[in-house]
N, C-alpha and C. Protein backbone atom coordinates (compact mmCIF):
# COMPACT_ATOMS: atom_id res chain seq x y z
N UNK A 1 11.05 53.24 -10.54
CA UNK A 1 11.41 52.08 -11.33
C UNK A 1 10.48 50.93 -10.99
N UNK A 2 9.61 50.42 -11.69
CA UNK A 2 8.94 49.40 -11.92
C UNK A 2 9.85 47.92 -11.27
N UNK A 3 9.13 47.24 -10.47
CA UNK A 3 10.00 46.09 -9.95
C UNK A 3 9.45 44.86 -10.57
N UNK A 4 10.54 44.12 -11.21
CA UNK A 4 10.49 42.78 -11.98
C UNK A 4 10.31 41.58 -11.34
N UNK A 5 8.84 40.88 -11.20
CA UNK A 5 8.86 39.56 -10.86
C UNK A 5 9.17 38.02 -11.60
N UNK A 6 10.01 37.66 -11.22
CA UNK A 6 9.84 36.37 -11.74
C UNK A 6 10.17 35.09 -10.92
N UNK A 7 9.52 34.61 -11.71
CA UNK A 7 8.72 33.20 -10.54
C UNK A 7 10.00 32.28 -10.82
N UNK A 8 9.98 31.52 -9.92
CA UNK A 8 11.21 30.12 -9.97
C UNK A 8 10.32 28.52 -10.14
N UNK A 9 9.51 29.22 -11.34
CA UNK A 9 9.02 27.39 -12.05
C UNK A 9 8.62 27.64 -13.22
N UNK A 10 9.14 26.85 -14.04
CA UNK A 10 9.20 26.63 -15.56
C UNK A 10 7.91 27.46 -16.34
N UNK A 11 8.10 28.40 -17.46
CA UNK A 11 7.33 28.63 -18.21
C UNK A 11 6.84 28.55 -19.26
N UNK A 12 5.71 28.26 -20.13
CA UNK A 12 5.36 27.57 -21.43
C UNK A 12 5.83 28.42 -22.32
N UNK A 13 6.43 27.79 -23.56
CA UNK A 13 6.43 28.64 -24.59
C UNK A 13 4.94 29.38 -25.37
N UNK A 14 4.33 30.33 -26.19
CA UNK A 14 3.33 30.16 -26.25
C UNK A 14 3.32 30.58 -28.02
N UNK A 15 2.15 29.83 -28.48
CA UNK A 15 2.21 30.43 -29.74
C UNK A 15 0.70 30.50 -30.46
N UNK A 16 0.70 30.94 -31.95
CA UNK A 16 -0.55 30.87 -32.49
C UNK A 16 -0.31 30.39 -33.96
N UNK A 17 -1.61 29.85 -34.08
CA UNK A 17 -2.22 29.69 -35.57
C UNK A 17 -2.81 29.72 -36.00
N UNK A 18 -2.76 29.66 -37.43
CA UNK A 18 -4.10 29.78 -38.56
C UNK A 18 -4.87 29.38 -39.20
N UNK A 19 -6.29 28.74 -38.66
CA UNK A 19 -6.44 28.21 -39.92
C UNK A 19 -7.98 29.11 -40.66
N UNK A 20 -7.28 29.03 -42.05
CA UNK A 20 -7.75 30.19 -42.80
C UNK A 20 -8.27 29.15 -44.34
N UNK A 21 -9.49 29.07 -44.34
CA UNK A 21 -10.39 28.31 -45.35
C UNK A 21 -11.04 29.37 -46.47
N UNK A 22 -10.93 28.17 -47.51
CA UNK A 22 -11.90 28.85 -48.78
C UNK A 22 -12.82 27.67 -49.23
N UNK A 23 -13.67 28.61 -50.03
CA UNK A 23 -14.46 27.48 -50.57
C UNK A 23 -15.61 26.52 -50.14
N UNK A 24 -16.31 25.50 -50.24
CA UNK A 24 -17.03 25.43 -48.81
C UNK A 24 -17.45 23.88 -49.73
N UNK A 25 -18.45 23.06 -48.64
CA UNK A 25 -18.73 22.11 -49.45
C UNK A 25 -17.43 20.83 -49.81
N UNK A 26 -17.65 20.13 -50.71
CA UNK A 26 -16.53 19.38 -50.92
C UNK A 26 -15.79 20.12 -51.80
N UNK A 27 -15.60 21.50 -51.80
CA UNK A 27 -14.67 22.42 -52.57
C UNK A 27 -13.73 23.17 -51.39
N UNK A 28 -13.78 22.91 -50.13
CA UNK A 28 -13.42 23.95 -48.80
C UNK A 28 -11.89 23.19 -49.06
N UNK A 29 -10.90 23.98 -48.84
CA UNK A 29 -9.33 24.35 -48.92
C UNK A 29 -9.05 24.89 -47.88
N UNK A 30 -8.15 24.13 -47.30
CA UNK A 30 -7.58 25.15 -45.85
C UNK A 30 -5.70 25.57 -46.52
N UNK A 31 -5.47 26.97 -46.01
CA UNK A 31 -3.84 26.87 -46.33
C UNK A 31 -2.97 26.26 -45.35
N UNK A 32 -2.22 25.86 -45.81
CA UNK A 32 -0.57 25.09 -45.00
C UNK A 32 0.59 26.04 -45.81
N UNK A 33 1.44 25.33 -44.66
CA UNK A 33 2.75 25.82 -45.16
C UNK A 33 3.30 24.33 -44.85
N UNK A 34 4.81 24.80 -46.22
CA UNK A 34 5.23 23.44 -45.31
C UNK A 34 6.35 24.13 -44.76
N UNK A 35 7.23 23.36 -43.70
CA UNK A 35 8.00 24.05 -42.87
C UNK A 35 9.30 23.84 -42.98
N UNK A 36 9.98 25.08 -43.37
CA UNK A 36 11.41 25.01 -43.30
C UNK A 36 12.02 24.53 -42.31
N UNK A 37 12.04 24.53 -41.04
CA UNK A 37 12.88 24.05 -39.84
C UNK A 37 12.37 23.41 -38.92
N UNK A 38 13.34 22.33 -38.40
CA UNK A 38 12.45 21.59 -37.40
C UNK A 38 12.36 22.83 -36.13
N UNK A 39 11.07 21.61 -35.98
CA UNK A 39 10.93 20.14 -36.01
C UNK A 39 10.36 20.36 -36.99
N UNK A 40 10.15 19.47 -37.69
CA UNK A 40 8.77 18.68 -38.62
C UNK A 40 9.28 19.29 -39.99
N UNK A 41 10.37 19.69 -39.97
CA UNK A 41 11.30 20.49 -41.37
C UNK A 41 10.74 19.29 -42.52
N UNK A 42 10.39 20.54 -43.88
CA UNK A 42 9.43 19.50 -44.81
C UNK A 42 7.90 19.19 -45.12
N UNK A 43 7.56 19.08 -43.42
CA UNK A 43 6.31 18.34 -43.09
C UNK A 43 5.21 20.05 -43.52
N UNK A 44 4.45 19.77 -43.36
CA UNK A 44 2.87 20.52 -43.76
C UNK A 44 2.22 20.67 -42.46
N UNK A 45 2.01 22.14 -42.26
CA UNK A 45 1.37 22.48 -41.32
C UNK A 45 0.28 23.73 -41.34
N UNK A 46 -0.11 24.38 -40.14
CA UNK A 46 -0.71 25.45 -40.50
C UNK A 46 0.21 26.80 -40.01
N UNK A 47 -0.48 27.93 -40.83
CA UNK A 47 0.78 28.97 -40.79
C UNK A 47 0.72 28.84 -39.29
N UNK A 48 1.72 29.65 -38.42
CA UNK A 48 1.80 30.16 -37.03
C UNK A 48 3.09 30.57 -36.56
N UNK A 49 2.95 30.29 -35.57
CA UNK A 49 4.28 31.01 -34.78
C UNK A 49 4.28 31.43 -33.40
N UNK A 50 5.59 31.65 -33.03
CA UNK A 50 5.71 32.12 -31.10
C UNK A 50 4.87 33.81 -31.18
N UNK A 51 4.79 34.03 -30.23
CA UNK A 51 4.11 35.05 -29.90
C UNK A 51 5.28 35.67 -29.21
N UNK A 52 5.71 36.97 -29.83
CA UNK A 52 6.19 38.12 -28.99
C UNK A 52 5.76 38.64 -27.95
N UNK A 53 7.04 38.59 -27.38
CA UNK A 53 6.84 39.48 -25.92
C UNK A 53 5.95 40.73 -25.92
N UNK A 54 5.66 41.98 -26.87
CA UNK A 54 5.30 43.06 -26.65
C UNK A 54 3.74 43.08 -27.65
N UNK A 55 3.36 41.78 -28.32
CA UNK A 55 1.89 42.07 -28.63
C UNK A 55 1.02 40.81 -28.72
N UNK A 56 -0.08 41.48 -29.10
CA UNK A 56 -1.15 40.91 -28.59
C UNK A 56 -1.30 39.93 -29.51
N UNK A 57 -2.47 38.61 -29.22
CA UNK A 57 -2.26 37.09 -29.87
C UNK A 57 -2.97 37.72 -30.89
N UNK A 58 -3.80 38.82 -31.07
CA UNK A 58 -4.35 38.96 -32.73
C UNK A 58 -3.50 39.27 -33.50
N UNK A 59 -2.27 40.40 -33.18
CA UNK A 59 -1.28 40.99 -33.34
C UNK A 59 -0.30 40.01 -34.34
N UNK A 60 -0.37 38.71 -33.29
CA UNK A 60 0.63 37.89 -33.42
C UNK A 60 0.59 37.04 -34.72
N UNK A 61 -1.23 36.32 -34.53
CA UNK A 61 -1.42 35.65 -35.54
C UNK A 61 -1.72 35.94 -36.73
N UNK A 62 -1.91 37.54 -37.04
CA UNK A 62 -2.17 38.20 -38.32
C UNK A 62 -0.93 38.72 -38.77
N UNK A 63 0.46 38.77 -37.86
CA UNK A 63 1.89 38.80 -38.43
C UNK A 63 2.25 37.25 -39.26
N UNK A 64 2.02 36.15 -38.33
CA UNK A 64 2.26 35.19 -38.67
C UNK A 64 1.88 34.50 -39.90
N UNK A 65 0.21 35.20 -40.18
CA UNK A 65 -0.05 34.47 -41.53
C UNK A 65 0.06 35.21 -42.21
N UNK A 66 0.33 36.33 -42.40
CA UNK A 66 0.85 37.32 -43.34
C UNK A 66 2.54 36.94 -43.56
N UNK A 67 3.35 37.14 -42.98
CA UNK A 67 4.84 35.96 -43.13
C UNK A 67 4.95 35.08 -43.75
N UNK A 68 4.25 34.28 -43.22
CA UNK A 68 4.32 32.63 -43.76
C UNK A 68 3.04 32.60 -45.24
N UNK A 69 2.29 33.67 -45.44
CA UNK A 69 1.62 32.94 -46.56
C UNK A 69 1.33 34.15 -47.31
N UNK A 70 1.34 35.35 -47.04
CA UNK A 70 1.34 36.59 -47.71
C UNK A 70 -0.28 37.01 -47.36
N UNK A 71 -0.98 36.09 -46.76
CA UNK A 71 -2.46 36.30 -46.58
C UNK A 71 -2.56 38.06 -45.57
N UNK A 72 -3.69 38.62 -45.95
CA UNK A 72 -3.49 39.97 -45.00
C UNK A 72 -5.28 40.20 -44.93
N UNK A 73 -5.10 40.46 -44.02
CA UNK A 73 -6.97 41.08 -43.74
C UNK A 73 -7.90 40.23 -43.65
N UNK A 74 -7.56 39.12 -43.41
CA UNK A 74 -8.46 38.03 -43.03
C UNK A 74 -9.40 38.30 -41.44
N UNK A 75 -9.97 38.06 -41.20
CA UNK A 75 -10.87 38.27 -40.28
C UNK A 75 -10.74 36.97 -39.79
N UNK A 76 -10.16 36.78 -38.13
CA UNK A 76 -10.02 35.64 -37.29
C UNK A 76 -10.44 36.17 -36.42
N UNK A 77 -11.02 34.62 -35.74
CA UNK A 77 -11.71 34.58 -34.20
C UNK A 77 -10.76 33.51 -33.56
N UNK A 78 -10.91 33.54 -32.37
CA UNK A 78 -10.16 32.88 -31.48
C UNK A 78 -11.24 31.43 -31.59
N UNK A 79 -10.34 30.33 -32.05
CA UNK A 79 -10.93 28.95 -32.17
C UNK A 79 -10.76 28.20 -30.51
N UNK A 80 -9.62 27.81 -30.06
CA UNK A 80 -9.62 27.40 -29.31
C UNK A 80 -7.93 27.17 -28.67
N UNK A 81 -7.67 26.66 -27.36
CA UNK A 81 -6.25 26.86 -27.22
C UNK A 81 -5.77 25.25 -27.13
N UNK A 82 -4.92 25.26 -27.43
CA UNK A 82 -4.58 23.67 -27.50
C UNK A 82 -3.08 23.59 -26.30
N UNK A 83 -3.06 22.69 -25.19
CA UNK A 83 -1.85 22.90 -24.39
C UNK A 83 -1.61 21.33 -23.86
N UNK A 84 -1.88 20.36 -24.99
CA UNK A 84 -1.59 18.96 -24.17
C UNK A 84 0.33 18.86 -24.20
N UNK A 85 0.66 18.77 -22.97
CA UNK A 85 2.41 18.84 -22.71
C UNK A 85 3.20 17.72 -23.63
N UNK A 86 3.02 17.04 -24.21
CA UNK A 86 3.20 16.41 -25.62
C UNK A 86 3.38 16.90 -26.80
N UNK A 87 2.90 18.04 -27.32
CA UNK A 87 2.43 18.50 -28.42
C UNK A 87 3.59 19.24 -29.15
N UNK A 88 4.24 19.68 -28.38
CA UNK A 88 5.72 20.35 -29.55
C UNK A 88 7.14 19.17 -28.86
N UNK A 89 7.38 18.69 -29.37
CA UNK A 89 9.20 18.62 -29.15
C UNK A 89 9.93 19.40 -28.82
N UNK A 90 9.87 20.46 -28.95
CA UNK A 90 10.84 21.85 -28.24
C UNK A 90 10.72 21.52 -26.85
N UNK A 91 9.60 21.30 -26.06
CA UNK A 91 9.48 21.66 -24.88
C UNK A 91 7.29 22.19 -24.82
N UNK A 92 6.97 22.65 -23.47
CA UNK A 92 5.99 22.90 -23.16
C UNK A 92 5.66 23.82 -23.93
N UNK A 93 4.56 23.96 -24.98
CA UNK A 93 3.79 24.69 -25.77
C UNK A 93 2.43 25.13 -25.40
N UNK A 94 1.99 26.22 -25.12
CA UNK A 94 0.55 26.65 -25.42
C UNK A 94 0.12 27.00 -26.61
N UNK A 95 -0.56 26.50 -27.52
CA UNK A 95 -0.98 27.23 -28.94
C UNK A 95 -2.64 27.89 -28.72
N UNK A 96 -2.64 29.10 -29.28
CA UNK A 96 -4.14 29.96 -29.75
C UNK A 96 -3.83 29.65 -31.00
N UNK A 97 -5.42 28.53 -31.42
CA UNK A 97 -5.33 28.52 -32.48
C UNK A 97 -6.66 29.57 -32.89
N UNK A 98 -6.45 30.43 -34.18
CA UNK A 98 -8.02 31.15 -34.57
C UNK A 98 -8.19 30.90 -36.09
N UNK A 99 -9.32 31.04 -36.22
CA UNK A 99 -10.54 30.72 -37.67
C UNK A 99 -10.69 31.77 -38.40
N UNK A 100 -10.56 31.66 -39.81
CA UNK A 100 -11.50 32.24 -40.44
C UNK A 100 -11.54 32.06 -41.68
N UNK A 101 -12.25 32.97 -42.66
CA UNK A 101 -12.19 32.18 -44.10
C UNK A 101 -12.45 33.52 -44.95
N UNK A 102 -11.93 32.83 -46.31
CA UNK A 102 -12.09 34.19 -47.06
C UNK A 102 -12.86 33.78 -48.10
N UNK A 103 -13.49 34.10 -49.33
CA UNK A 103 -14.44 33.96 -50.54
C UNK A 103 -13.82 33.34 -51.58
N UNK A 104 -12.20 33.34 -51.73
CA UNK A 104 -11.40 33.13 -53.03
C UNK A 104 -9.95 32.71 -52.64
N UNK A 105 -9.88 31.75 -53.67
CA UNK A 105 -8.11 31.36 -52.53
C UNK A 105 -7.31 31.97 -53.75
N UNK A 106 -6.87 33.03 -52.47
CA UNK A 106 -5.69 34.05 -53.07
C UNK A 106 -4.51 33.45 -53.37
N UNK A 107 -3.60 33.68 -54.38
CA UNK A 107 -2.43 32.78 -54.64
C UNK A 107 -1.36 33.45 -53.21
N UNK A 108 -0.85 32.35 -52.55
CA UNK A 108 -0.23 32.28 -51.29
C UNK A 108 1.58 32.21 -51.54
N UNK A 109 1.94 32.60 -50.93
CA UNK A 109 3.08 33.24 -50.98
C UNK A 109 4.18 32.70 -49.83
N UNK A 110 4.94 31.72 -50.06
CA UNK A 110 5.71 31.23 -48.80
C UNK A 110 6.71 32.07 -48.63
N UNK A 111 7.32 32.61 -47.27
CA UNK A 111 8.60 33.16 -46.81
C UNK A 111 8.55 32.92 -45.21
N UNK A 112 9.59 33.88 -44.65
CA UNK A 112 9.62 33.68 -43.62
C UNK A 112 10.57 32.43 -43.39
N UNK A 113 9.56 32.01 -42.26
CA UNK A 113 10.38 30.05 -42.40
C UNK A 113 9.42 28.83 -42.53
N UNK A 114 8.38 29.22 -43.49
CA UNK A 114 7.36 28.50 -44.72
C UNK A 114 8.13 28.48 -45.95
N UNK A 115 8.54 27.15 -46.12
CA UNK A 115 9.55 26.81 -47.65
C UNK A 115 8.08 26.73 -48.50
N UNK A 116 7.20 27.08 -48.52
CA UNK A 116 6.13 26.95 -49.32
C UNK A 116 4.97 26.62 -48.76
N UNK A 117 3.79 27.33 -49.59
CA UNK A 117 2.47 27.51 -49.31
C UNK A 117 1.64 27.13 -50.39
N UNK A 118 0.36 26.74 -49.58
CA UNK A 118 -0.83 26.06 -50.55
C UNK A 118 -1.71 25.72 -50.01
N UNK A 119 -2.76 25.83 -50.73
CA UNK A 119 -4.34 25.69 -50.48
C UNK A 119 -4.75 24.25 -50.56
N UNK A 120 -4.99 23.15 -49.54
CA UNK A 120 -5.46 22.08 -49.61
C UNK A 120 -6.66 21.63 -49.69
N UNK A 121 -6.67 20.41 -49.97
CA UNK A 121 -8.44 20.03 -50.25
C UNK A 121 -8.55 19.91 -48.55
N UNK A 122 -9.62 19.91 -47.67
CA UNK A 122 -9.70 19.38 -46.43
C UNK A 122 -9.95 17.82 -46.06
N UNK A 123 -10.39 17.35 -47.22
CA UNK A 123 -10.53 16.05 -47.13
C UNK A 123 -9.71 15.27 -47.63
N UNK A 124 -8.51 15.82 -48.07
CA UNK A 124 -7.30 14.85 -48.56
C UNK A 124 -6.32 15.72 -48.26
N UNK A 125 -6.26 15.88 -46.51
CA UNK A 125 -4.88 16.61 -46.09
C UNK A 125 -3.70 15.53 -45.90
N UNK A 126 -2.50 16.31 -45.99
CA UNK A 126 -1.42 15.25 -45.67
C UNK A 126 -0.98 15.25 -45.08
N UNK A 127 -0.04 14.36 -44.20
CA UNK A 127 0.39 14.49 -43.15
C UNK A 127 0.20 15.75 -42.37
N UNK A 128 0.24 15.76 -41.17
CA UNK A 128 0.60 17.91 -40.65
C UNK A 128 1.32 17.26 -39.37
N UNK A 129 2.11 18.56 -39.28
CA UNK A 129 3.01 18.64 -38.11
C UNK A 129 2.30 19.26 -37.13
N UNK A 130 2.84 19.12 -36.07
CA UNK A 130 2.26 19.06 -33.93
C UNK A 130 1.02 18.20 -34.50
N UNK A 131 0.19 18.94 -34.14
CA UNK A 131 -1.34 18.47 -33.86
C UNK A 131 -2.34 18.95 -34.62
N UNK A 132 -1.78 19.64 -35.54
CA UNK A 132 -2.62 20.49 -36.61
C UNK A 132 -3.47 19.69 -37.18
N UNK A 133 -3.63 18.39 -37.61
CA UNK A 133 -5.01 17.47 -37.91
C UNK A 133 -6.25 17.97 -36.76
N UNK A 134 -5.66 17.66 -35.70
CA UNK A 134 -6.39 18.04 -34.86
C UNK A 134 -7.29 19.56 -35.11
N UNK A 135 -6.61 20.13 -34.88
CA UNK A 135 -7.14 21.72 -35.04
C UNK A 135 -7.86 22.21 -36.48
N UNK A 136 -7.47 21.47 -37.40
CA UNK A 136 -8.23 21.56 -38.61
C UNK A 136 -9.39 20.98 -38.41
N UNK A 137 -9.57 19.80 -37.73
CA UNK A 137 -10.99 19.27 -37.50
C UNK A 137 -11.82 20.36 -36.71
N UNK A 138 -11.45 20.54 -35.86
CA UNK A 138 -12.02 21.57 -35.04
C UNK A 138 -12.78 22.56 -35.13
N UNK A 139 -11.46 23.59 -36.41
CA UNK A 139 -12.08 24.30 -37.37
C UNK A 139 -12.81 24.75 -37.69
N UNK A 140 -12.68 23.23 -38.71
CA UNK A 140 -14.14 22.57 -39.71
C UNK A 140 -15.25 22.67 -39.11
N UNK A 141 -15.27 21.47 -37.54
CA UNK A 141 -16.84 21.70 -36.75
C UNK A 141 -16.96 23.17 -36.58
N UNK A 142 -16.29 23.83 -36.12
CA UNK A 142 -16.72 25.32 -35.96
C UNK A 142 -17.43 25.86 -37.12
N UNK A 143 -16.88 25.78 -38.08
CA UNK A 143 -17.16 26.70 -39.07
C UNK A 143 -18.64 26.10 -40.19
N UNK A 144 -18.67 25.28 -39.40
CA UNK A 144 -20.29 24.09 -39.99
C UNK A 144 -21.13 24.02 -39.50
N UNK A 145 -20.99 24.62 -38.21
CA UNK A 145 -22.47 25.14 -37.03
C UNK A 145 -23.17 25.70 -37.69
């Protein structure tokens, strides 16, 4: 029998997201969802989600934007991890956020707990929930090298 460690000091929640672009130029569209439940219930964000116990963060974030936006087969890279202890209201968050982009913005599909999905301009985003401005910029520089 395998013996179970666990430590006696607080552990981060951890999660991932998406951001998944079309278009390029002053035509580039990133998708959001907006979000059924708080926090930020309403507000516009990018797809994502907690990461399960039993798989892996590619695993995770290609469940997640497939859920929340119907998107499937997108090709993501790991962008960067975002962990300032501020950043969710729940409590301590780690987010993997990853990149990528597709040729054509596929009509997007909200479920899950995305009350709706859509392809934005990048230069006239609206509000976003956690820090997702942030990470869209980021993105962007990435994907403009």
């Amino acid at each position: 029998m395998a013996e179970s460690y666990v430590y006696a000091y607080p552990r981060p929640m951890v999660t991932v997201d998406a951001v998944v672009f079309c278009g390029d130029g002053a035509n580039r569209r990133v998708a959001l969802i907006r979000r059924r439940n708080e926090p930020f219930a309403g507000r516009w964000a990018l797809p994502g989600g907690f990461v399960d116990m039993d798989e892996s963060l590619e695993h995770a974030v290609a469940r997640e934007l497939a859920e929340e936006t119907g998107l499937r087969g997108i090709a993501l890279r790991q962008l960067h991890a975002f962990g300032d202890p501020g950043r969710d209201p729940r409590g301590r968050n780690i987010c993997v956020a990853y990149v990528g982009e597709t040729d054509t913005a596929a009509p997007l599909r909200a479920a899950d707990d995305a009350a709706e999905a859509a392809w934005h301009p990048v230069d006239a985003l609206p509000p976003l929930a956690f820090d997702h401005g942030n990470i869209v910029a980021m993105a962007l520089e990435r994907i403009e090298e």
